[in-house]
PDB file of N, CA and C in Angstrom:
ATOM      1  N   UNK A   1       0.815  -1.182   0.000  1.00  0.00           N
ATOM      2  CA  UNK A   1       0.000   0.000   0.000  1.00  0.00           C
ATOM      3  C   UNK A   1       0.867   1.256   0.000  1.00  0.00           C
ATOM      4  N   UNK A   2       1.830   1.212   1.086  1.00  0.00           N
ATOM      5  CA  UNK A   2       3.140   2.471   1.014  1.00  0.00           C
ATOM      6  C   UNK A   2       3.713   2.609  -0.482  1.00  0.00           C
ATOM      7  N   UNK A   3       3.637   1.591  -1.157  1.00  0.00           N
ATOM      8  CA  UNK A   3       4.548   1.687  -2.622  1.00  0.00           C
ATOM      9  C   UNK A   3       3.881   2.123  -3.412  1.00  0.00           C
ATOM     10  N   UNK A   4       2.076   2.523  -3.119  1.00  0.00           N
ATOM     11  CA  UNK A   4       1.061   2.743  -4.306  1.00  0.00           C
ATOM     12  C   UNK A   4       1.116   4.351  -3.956  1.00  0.00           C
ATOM     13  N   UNK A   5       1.436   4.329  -2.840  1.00  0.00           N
ATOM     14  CA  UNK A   5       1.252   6.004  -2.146  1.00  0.00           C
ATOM     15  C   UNK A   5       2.307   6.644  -2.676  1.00  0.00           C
ATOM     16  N   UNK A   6       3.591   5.820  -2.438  1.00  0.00           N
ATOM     17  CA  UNK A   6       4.730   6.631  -3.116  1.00  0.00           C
ATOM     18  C   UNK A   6       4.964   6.960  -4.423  1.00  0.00           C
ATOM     19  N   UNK A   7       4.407   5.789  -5.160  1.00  0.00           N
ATOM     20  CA  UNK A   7       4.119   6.338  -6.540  1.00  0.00           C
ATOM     21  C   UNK A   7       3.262   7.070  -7.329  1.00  0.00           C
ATOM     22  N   UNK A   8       2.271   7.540  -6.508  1.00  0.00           N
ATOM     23  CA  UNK A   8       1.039   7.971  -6.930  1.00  0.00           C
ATOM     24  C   UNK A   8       2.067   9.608  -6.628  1.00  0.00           C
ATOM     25  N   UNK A   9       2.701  10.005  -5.281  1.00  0.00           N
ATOM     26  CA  UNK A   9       3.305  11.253  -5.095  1.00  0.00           C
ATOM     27  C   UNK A   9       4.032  11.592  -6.129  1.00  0.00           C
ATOM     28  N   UNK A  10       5.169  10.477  -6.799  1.00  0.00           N
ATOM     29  CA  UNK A  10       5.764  10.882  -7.391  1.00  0.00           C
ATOM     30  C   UNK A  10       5.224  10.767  -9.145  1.00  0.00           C
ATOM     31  N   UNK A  11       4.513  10.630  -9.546  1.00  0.00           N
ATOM     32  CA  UNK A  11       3.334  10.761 -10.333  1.00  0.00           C
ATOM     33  C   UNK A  11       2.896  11.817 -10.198  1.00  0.00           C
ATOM     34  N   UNK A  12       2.317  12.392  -8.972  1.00  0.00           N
ATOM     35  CA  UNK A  12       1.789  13.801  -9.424  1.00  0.00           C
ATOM     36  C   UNK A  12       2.744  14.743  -8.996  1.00  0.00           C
ATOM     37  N   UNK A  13       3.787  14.272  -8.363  1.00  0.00           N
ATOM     38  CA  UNK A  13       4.937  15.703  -8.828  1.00  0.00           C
ATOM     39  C   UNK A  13       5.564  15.809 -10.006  1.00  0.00           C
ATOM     40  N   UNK A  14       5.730  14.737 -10.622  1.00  0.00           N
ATOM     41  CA  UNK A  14       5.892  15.049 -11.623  1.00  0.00           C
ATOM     42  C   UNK A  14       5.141  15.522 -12.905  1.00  0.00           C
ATOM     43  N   UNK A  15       4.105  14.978 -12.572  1.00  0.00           N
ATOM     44  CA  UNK A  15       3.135  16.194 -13.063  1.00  0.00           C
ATOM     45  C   UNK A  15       2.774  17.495 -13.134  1.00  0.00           C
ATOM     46  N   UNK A  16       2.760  18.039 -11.632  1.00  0.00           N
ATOM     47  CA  UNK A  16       3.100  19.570 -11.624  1.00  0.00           C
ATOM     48  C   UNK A  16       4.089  20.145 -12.209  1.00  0.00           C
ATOM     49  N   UNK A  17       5.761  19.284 -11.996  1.00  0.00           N
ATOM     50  CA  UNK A  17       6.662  19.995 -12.780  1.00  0.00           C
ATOM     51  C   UNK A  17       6.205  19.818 -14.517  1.00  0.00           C
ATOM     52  N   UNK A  18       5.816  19.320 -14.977  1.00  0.00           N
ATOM     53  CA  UNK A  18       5.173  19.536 -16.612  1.00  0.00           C
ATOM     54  C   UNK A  18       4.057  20.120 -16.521  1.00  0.00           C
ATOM     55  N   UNK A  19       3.745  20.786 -15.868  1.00  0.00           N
ATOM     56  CA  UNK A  19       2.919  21.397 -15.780  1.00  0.00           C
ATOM     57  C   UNK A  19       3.052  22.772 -15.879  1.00  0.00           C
ATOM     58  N   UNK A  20       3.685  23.265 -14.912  1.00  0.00           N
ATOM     59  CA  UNK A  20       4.529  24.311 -14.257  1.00  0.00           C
ATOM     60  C   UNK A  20       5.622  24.729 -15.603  1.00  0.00           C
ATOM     61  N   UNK A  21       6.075  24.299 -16.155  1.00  0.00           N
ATOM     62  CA  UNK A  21       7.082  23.923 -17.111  1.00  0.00           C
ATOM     63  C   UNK A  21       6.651  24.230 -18.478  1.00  0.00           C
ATOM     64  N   UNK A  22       5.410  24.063 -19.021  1.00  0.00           N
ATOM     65  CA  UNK A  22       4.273  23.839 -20.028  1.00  0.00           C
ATOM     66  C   UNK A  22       3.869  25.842 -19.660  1.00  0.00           C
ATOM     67  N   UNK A  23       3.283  25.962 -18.624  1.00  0.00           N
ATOM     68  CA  UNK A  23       3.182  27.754 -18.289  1.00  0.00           C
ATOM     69  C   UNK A  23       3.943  28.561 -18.695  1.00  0.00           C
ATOM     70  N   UNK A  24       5.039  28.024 -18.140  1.00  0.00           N
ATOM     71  CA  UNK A  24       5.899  28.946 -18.543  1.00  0.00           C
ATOM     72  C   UNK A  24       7.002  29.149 -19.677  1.00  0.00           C
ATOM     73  N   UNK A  25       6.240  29.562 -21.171  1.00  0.00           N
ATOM     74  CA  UNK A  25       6.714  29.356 -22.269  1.00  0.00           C
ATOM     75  C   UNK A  25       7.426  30.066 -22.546  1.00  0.00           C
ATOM     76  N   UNK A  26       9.090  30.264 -22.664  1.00  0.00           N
ATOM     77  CA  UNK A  26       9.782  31.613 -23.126  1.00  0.00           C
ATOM     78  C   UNK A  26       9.199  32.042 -24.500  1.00  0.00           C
ATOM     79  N   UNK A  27       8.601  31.558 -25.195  1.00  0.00           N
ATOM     80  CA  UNK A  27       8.377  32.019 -26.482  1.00  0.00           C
ATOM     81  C   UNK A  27       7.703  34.065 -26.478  1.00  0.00           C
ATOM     82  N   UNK A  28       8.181  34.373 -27.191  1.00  0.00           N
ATOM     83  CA  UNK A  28       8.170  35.962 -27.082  1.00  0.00           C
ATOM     84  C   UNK A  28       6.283  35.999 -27.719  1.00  0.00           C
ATOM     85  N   UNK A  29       6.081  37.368 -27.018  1.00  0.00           N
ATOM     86  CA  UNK A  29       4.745  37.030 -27.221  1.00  0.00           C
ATOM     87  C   UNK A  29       4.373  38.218 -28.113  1.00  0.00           C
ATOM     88  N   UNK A  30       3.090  38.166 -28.950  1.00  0.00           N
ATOM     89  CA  UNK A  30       2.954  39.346 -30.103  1.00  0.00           C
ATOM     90  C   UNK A  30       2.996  40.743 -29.208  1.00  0.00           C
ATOM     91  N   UNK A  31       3.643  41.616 -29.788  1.00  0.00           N
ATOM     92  CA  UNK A  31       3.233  43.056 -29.079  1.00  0.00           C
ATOM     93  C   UNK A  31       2.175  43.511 -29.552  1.00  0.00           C
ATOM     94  N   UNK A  32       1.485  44.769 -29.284  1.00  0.00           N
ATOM     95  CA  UNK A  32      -0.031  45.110 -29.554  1.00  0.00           C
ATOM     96  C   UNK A  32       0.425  46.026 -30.808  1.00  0.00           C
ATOM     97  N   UNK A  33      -0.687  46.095 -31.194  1.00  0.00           N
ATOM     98  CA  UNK A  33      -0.887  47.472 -32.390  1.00  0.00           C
ATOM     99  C   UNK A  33       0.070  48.821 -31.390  1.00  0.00           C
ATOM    100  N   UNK A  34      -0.559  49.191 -30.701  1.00  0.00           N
ATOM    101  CA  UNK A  34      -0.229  50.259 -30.003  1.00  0.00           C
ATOM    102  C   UNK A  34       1.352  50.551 -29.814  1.00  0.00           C
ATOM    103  N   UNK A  35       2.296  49.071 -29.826  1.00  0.00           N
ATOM    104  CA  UNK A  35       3.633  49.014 -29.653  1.00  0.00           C
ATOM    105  C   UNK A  35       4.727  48.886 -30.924  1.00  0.00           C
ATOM    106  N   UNK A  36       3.430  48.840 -32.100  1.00  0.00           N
ATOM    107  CA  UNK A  36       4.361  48.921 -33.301  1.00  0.00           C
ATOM    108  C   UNK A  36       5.070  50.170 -33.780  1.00  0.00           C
ATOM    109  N   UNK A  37       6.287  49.788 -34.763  1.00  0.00           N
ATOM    110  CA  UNK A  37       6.807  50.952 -34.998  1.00  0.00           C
ATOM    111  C   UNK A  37       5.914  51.741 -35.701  1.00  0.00           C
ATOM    112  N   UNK A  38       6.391  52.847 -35.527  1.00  0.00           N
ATOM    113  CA  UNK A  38       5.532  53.900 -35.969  1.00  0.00           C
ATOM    114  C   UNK A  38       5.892  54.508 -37.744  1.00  0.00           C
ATOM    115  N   UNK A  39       4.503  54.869 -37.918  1.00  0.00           N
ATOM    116  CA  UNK A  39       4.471  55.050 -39.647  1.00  0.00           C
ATOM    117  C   UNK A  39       5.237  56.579 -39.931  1.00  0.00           C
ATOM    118  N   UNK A  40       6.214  56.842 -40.630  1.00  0.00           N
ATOM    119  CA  UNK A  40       6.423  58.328 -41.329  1.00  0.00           C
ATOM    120  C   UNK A  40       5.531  58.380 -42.607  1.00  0.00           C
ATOM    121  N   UNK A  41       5.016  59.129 -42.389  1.00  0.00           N
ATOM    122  CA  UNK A  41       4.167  59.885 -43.484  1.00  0.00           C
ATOM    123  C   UNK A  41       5.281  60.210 -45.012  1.00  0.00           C
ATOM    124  N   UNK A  42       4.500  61.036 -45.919  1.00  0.00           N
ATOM    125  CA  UNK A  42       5.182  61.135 -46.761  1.00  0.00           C
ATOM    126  C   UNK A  42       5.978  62.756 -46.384  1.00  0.00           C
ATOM    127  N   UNK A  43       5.768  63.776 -45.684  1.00  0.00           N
ATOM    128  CA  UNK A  43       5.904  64.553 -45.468  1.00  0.00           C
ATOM    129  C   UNK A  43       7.367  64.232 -44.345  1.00  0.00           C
ATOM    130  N   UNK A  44       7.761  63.038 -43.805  1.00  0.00           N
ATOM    131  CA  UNK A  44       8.931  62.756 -42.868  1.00  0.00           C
ATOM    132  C   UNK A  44       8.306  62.526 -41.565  1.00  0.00           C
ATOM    133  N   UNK A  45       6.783  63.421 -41.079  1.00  0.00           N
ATOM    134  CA  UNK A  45       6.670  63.417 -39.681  1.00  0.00           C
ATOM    135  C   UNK A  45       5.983  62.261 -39.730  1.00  0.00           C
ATOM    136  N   UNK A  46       5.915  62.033 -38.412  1.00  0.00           N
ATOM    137  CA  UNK A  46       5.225  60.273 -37.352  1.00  0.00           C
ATOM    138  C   UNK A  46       3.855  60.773 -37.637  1.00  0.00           C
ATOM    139  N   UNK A  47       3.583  59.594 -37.631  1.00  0.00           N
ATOM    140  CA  UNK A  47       2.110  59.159 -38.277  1.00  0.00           C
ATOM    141  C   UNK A  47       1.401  59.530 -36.733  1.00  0.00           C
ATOM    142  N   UNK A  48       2.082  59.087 -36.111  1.00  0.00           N
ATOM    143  CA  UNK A  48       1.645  59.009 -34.455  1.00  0.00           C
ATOM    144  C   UNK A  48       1.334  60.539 -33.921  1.00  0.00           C
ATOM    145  N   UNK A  49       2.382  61.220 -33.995  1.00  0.00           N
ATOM    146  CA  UNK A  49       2.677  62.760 -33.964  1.00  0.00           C
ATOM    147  C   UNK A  49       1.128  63.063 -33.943  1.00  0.00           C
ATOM    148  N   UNK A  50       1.514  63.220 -35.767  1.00  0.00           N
ATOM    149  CA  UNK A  50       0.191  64.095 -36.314  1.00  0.00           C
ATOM    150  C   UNK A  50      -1.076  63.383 -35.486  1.00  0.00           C
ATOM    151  N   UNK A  51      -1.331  62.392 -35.277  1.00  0.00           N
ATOM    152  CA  UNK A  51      -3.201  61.875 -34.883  1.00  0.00           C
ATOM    153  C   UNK A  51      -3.190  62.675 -33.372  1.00  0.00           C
ATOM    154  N   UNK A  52      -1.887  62.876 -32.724  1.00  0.00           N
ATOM    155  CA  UNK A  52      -1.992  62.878 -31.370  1.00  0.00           C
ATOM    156  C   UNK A  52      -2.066  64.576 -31.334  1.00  0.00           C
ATOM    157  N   UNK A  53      -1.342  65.330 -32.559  1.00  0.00           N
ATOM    158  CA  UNK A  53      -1.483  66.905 -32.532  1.00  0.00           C
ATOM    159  C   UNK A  53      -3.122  67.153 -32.819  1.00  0.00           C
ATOM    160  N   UNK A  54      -3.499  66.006 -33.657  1.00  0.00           N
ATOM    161  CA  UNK A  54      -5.424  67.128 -34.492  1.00  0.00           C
ATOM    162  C   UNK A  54      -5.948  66.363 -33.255  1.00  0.00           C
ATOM    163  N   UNK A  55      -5.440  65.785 -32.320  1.00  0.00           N
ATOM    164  CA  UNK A  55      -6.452  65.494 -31.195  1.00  0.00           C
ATOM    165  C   UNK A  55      -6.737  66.253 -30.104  1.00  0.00           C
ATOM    166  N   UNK A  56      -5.227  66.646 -29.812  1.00  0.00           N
ATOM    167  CA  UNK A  56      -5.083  67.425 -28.797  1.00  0.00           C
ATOM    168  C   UNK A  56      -5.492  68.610 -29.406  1.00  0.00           C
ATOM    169  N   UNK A  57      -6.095  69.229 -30.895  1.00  0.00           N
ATOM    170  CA  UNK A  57      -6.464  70.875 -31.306  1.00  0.00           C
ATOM    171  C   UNK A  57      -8.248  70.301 -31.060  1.00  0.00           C
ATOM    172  N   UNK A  58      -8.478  69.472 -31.554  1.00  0.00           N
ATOM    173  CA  UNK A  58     -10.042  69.000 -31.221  1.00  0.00           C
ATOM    174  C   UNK A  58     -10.132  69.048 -29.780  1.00  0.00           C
ATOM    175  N   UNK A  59      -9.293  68.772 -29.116  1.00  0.00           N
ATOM    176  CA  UNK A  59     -10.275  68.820 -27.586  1.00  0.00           C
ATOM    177  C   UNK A  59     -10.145  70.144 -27.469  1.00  0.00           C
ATOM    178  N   UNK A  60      -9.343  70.926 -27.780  1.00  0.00           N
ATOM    179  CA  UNK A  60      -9.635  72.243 -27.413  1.00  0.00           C
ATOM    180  C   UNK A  60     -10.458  73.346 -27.504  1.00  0.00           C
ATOM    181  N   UNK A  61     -11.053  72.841 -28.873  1.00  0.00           N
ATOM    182  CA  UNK A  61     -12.144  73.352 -29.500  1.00  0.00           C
ATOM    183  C   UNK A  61     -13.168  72.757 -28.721  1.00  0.00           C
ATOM    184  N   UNK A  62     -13.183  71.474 -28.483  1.00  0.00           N
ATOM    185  CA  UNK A  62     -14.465  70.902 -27.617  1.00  0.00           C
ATOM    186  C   UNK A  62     -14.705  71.027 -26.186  1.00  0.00           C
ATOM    187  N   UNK A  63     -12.865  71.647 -25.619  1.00  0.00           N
ATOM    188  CA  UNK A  63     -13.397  72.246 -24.607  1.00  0.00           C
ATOM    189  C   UNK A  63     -13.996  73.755 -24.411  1.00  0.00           C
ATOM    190  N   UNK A  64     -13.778  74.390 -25.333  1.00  0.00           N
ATOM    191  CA  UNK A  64     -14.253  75.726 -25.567  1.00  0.00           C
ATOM    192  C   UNK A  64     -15.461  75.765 -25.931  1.00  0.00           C
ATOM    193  N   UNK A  65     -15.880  74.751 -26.428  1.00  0.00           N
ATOM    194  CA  UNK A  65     -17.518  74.659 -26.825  1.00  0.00           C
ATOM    195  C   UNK A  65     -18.121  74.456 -25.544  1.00  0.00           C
ATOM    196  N   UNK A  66     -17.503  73.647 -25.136  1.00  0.00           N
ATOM    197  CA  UNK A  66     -18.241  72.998 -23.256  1.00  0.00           C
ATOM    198  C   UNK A  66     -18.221  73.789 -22.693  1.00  0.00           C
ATOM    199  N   UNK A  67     -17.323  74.590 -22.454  1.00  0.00           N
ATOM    200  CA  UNK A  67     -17.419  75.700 -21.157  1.00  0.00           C
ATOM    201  C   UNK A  67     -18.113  76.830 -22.055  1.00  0.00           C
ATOM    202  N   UNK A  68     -18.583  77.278 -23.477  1.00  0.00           N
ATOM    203  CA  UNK A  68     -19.314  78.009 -23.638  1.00  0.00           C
ATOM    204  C   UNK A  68     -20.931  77.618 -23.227  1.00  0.00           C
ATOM    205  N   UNK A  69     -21.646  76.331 -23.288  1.00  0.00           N
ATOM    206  CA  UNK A  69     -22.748  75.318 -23.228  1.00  0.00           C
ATOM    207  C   UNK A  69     -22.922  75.556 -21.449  1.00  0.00           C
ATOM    208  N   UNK A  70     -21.653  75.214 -20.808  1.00  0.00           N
ATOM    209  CA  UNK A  70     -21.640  75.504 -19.401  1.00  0.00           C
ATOM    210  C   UNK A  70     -22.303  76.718 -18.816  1.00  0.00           C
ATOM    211  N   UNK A  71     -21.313  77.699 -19.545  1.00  0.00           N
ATOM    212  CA  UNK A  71     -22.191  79.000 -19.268  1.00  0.00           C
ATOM    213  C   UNK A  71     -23.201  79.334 -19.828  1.00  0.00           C
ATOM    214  N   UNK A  72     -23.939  79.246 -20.709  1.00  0.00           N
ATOM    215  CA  UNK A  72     -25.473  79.225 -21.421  1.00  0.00           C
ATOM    216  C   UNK A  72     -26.040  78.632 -20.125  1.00  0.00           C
ATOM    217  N   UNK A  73     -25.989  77.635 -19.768  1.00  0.00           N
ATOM    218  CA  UNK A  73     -26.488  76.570 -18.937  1.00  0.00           C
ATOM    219  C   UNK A  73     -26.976  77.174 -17.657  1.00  0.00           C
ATOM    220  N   UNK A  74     -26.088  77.569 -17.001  1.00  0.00           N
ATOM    221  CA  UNK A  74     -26.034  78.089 -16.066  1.00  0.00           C
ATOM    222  C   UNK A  74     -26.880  79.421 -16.161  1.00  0.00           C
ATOM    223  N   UNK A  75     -26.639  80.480 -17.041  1.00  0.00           N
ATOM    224  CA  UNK A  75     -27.677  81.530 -16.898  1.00  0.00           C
ATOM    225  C   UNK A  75     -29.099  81.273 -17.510  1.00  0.00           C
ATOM    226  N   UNK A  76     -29.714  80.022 -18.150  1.00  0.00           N
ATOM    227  CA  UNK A  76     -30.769  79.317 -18.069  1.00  0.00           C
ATOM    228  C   UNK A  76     -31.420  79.441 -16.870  1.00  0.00           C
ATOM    229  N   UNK A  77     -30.581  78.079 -16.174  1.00  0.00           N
ATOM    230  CA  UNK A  77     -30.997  77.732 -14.728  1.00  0.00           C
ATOM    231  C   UNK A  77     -31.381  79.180 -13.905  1.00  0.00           C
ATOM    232  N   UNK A  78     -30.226  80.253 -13.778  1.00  0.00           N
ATOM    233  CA  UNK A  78     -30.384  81.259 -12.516  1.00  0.00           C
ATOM    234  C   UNK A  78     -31.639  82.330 -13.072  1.00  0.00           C
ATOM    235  N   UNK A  79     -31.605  82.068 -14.773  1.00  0.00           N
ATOM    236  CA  UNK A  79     -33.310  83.180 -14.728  1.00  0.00           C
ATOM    237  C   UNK A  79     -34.385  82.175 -14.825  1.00  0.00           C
ATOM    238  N   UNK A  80     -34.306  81.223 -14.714  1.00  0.00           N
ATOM    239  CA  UNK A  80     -35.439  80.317 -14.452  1.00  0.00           C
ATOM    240  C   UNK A  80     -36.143  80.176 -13.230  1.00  0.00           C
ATOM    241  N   UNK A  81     -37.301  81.209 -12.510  1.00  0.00           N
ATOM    242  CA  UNK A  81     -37.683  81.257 -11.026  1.00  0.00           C
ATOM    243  C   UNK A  81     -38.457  79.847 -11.141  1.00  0.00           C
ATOM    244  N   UNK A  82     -38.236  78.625 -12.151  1.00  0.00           N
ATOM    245  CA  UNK A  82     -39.601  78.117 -11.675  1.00  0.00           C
ATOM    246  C   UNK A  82     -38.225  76.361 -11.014  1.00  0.00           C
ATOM    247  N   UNK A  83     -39.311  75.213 -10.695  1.00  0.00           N
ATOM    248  CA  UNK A  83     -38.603  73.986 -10.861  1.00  0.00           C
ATOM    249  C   UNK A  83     -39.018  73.301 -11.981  1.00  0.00           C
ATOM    250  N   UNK A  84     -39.272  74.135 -13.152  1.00  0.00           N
ATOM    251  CA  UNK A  84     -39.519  73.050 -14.152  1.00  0.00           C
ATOM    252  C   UNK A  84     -38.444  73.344 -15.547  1.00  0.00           C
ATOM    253  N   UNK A  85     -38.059  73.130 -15.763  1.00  0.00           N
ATOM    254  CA  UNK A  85     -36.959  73.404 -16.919  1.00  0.00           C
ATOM    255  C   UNK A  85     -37.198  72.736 -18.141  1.00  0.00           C
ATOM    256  N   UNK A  86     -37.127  74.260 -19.384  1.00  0.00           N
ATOM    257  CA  UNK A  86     -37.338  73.553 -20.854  1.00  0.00           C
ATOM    258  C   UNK A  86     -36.383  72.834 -21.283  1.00  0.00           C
ATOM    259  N   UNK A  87     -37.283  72.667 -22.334  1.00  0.00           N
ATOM    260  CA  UNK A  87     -36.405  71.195 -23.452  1.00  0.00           C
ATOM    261  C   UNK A  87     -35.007  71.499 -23.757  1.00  0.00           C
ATOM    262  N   UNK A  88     -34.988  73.168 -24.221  1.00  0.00           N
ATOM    263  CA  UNK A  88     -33.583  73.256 -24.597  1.00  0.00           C
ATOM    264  C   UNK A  88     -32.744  73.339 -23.645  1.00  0.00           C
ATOM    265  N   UNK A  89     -33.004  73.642 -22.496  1.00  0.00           N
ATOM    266  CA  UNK A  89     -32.518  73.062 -21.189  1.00  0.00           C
ATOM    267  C   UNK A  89     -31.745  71.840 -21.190  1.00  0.00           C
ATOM    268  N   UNK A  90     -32.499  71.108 -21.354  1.00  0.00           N
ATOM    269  CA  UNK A  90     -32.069  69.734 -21.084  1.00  0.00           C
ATOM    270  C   UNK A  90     -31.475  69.120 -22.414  1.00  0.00           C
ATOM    271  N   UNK A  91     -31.489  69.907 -23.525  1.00  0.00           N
ATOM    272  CA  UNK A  91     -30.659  69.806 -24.845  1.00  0.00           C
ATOM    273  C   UNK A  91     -29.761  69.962 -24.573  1.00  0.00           C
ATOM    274  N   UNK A  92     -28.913  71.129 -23.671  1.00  0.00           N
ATOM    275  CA  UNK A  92     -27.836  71.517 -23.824  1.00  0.00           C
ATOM    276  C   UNK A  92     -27.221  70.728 -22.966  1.00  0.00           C
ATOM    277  N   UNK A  93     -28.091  70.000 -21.741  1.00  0.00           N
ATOM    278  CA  UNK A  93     -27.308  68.869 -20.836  1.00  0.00           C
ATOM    279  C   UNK A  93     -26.711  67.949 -21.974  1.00  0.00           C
ATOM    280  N   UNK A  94     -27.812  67.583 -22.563  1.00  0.00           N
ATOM    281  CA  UNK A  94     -27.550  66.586 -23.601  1.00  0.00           C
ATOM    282  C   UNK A  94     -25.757  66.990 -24.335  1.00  0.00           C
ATOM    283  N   UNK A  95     -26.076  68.118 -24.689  1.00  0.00           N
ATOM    284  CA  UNK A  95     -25.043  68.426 -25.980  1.00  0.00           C
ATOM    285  C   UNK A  95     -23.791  68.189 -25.076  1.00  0.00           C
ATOM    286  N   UNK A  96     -23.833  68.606 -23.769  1.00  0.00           N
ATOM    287  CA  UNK A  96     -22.731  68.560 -22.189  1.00  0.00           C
ATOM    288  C   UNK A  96     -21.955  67.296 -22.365  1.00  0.00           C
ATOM    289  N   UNK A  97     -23.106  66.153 -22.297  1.00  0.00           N
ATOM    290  CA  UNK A  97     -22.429  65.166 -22.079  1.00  0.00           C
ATOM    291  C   UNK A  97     -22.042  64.476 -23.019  1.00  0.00           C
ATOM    292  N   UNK A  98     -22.623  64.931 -24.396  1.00  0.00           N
ATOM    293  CA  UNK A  98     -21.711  64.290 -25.752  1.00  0.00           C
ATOM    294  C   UNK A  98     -20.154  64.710 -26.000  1.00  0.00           C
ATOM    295  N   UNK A  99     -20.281  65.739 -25.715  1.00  0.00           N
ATOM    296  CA  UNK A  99     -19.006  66.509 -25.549  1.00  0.00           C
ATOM    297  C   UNK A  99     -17.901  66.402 -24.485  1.00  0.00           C
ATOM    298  N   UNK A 100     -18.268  65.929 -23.601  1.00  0.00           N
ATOM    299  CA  UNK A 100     -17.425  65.162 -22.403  1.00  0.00           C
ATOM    300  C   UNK A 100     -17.352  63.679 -22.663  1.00  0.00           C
ATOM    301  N   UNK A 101     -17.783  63.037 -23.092  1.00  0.00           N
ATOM    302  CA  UNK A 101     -17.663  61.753 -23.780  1.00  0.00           C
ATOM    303  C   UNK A 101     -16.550  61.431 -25.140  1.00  0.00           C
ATOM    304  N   UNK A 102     -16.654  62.379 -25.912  1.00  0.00           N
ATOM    305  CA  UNK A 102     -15.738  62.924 -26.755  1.00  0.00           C
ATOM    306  C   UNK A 102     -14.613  62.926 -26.288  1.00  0.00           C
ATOM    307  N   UNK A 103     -14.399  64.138 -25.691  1.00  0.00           N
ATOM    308  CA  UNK A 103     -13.420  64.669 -24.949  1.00  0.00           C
ATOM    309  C   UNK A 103     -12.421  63.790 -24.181  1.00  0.00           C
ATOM    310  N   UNK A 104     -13.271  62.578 -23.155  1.00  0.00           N
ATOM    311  CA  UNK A 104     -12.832  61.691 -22.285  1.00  0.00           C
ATOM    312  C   UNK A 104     -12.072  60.411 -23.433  1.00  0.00           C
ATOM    313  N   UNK A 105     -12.708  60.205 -24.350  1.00  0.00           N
ATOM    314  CA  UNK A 105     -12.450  59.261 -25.319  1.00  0.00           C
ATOM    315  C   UNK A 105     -11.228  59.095 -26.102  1.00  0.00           C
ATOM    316  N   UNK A 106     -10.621  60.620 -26.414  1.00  0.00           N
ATOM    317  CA  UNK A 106      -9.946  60.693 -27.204  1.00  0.00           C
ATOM    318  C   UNK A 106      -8.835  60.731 -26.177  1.00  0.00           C
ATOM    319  N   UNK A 107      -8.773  61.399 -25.192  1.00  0.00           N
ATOM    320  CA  UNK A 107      -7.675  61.445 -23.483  1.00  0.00           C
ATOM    321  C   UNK A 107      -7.753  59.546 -23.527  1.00  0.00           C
ATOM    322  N   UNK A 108      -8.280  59.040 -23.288  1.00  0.00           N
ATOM    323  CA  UNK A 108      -7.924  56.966 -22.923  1.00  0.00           C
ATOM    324  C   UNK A 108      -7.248  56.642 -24.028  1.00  0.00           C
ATOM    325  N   UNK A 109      -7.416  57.470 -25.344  1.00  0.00           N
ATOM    326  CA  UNK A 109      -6.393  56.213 -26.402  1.00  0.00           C
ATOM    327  C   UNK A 109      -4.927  56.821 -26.635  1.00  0.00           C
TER     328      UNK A 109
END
């Protein structure tokens, strides 16, 4: 019975080590899109450059639109004596949060 036990241990240690062994594959693994070299245009500059310059001029414009929408918004609300608020009211929330969605979207990539 001791000799079925001992072999059964060394059976499944040796199993774990092929196991363990099998995990851990040196094989190099694909890098992402994101880590490839980068494209020169025909003009010499990085492909990368340019998407990351008209992004960073678009949010600026979209933040200048937002904080103009902000302030509309706001002097809505403060001449509004009532609690009921119009449509275009709640348009311009709307237009708020397309524009912060935007904004947030293009900042994650």
């Amino acid at each position: 019975m001791t000799r079925w036990i001992g072999r059964g241990a060394l059976v499944l240690s040796l199993f774990a080590l092929g196991s363990l062994a099998v995990s851990q594959d040196p094989s190099p693994r694909p890098r992402s899109a994101e880590r490839e070299e980068d494209v020169n245009l025909p003009s010499g500059k990085s492909q990368r450059d340019e998407i990351l310059k008209a992004e960073r001029e678009q949010n600026i414009k979209d933040a200048n639109q937002l904080a103009e929408l902000a302030g509309q918004l706001k002097e809505e609300i403060e001449k509004n004596d009532r609690f009921v608020f119009s449509i275009s009211t709640l348009k311009k929330t709307d237009e708020i949060e397309k524009l912060v969605k935007r904004i947030r979207s293009r900042m994650r990539h």
